[in-house]
Protein backbone atom coordinates (compact mmCIF):
# COMPACT_ATOMS: atom_id res chain seq x y z
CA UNK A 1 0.00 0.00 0.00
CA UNK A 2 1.56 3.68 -0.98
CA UNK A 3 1.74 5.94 1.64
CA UNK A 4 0.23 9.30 1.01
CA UNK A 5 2.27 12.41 1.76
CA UNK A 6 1.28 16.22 1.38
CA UNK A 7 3.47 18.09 -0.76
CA UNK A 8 4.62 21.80 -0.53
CA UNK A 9 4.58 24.10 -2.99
CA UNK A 10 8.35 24.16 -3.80
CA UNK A 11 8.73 20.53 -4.20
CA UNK A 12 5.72 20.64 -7.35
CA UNK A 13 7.83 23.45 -8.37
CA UNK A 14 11.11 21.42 -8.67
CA UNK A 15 9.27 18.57 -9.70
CA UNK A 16 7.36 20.58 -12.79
CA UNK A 17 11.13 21.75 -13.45
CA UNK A 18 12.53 18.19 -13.72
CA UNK A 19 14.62 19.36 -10.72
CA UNK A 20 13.23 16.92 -8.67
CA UNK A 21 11.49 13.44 -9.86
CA UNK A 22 8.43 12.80 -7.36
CA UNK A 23 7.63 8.86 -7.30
CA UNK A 24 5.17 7.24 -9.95
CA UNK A 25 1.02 7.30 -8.16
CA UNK A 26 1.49 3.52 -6.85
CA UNK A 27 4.63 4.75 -4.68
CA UNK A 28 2.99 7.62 -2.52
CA UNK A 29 -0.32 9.05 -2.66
CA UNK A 30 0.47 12.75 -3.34
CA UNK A 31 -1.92 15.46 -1.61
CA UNK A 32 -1.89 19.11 -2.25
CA UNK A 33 -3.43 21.68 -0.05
CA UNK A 34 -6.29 23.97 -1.85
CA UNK A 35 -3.17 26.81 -1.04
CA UNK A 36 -0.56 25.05 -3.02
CA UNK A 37 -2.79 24.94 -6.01
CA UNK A 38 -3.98 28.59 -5.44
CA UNK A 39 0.53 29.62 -4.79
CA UNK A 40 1.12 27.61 -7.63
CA UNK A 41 -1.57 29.26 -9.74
CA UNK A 42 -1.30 32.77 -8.73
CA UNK A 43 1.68 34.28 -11.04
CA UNK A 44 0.96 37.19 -13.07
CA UNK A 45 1.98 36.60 -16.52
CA UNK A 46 1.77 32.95 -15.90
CA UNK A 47 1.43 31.15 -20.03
CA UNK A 48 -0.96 28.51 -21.21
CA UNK A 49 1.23 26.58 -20.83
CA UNK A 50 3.00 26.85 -17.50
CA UNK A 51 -0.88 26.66 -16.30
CA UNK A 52 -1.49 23.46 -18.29
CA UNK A 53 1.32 22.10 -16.77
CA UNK A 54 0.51 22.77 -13.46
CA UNK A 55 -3.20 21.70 -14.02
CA UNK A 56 -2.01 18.80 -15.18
CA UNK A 57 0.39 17.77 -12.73
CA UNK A 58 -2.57 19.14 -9.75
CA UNK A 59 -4.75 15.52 -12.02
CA UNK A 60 -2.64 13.21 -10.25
CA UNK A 61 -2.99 14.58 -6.49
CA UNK A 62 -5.55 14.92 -3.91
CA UNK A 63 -6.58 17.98 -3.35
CA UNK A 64 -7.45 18.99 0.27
CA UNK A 65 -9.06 22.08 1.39
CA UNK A 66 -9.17 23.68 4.68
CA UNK A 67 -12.01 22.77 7.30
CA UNK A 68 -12.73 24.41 10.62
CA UNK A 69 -10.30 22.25 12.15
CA UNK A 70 -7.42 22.97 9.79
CA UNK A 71 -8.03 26.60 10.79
CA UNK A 72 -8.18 26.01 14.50
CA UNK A 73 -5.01 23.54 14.37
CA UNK A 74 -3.50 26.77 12.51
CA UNK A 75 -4.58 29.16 14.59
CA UNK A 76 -3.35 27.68 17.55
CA UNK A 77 0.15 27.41 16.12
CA UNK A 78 0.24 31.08 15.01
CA UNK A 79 0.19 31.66 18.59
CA UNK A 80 3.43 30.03 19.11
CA UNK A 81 5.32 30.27 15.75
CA UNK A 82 5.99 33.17 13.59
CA UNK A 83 5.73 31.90 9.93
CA UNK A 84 3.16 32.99 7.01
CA UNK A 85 -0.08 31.66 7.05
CA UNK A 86 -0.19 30.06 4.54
CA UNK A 87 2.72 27.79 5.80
CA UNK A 88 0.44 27.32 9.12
CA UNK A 89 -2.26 26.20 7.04
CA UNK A 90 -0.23 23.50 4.95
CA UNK A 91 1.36 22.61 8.05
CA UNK A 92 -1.74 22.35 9.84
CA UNK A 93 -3.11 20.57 7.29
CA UNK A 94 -0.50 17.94 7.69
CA UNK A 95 -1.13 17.42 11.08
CA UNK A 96 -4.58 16.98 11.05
CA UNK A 97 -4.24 14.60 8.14
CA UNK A 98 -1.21 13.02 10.57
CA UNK A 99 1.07 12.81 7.07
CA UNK A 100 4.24 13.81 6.86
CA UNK A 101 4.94 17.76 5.11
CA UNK A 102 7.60 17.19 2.05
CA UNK A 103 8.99 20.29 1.88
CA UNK A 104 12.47 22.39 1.16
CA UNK A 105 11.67 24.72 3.32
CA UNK A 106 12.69 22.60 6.29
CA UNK A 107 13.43 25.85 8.53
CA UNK A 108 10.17 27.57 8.80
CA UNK A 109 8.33 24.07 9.82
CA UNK A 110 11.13 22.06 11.62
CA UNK A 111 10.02 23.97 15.14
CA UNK A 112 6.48 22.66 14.82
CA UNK A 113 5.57 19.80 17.60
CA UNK A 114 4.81 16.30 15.89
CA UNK A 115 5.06 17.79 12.10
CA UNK A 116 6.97 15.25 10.80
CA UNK A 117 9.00 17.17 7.99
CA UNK A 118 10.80 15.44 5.16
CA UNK A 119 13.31 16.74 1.98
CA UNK A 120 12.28 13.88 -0.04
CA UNK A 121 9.56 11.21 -0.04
């Protein structure tokens, strides 16, 4: 069985730049917070096809949004951690899925209790 992970915005970037080679679907199970997609999507100037790709690659995850208790997980680590929100929310989001964060931005998350952070899958 794969083992599903939630994936930050910089790793789809590396990934969508070949920088990075993310495993085939029966590896992991890839998820992708609703504020990945909307980061990922929200360039000015962005082409067709930069947004194709992107749409395309966003096919083969699972998206999840934010519920109340993403926000209140989020919340309650704003009080205690000075990082953007919408790092709290993905991070939050990995908690309350209890899946590990793949990420590259290992220092903004590593002070978070039980997030269990990862450079690779």
């Amino acid at each position: 069985m794969a083992s599903s992970v939630l994936i930050d915005t910089n790793i789809v970037i590396l990934h969508l730049s070949d920088i990075l080679i993310l495993p085939a679907e029966n590896e992991a199970v890839l998820l992708i917070s609703v504020l990945t997609k909307f980061e990922l999507l929200r360039y000015p100037g962005m082409g067709r096809t930069e947004e194709t790709q992107i749409r395309t690659f966003l096919n083969f995850c699972e998206l999840i949004p934010i519920n109340e208790r993403i926000a209140d997980q989020a919340a309650f680590l704003r009080r205690t951690h000075r990082i953007g929100t919408v790092d709290l929310l993905i991070a939050a989001t990995a908690l309350e899925c209890h899946i590990p964060l793949i990420t590259r931005n290992v220092k903004d998350f590593r002070h978070i209790p039980n997030l269990d952070v990862r450079t690779e899958i």
